[in-house]
Protein backbone atom coordinates (compact mmCIF):
# COMPACT_ATOMS: atom_id res chain seq x y z
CA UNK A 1 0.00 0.00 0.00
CA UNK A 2 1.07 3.58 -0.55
CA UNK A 3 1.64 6.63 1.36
CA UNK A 4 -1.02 9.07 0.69
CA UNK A 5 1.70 11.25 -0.76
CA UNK A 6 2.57 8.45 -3.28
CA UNK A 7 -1.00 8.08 -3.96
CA UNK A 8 -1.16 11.70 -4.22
CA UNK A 9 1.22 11.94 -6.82
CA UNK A 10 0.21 9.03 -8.76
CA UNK A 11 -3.11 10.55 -8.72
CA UNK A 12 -1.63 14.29 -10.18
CA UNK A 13 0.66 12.43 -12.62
CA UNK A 14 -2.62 11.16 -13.84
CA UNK A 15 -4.21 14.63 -14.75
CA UNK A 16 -4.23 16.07 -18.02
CA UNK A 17 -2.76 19.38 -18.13
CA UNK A 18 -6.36 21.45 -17.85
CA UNK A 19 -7.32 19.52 -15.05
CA UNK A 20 -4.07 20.46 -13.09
CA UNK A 21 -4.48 23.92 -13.73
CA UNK A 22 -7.96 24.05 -12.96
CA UNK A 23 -6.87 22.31 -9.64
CA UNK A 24 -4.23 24.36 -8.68
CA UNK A 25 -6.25 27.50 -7.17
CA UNK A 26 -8.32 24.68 -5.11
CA UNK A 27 -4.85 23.08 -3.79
CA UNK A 28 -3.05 25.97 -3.06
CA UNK A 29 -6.32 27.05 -0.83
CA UNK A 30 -6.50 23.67 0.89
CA UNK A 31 -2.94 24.47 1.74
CA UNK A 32 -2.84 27.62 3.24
CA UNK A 33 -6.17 26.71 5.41
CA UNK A 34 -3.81 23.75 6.65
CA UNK A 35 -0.72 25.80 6.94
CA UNK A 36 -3.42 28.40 9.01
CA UNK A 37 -4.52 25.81 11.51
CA UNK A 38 -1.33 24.45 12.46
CA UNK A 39 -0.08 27.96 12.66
CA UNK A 40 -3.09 28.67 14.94
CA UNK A 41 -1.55 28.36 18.51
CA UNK A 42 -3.71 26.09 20.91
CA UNK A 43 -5.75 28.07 23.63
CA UNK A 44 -4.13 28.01 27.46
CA UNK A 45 -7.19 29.51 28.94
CA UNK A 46 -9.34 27.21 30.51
CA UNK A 47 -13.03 27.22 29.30
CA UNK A 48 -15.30 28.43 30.55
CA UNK A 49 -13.34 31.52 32.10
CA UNK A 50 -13.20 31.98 35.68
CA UNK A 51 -15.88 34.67 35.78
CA UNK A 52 -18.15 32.66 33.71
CA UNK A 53 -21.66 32.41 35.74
CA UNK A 54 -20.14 35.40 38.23
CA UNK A 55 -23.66 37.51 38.18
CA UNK A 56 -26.31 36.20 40.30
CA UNK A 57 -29.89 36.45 38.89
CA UNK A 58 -31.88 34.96 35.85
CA UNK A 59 -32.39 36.77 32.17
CA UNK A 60 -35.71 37.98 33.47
CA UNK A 61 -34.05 40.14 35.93
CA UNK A 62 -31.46 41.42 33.88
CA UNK A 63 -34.26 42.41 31.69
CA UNK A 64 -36.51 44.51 34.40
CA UNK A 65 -33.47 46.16 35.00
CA UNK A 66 -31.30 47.00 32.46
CA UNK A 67 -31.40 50.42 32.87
CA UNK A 68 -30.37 50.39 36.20
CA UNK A 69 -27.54 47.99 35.96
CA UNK A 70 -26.20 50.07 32.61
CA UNK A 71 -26.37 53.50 34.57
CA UNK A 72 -24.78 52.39 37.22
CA UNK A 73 -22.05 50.78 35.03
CA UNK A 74 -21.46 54.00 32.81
CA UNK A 75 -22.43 56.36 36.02
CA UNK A 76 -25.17 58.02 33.84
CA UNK A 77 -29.04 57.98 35.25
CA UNK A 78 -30.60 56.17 32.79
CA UNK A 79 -33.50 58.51 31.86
């Protein structure tokens, strides 16, 4: 059995000459998306960060008081 680089090859050795140049654009793509993820550094934060879930209440409350919580965040009344 071969590599998948031999079988690869064989398989591009196999192409007429339009086909490989209609090809190309598509390969070079496929490599620079590869080349991107293994450039792409694995995260070292942990997930879910450690203020994830920090604020007490339910969406309902943040709701009924939106304006409240914003104003006091930005230190603006909120009407």
């Amino acid at each position: 059995m071969s590599t998948p680089r031999e079988e690869l090859h064989a398989l591009i050795d196999e192409l007429s000459d339009k086909a490989a140049a209609d090809l190309l654009p598509e390969l070079r793509l496929l490599k620079m998306q590869t080349e991107a993820r293994t450039l792409r550094a694995p995260s070292s934060r942990p997930w879910p960060p450690a203020w994830f879930g920090s604020v007490d209440g339910t969406p309902s409350d943040f709701t009924k008081h939106i304006d409240e919580i914003l104003s006091a965040e930005f230190g603006r009344d909120s009407k």
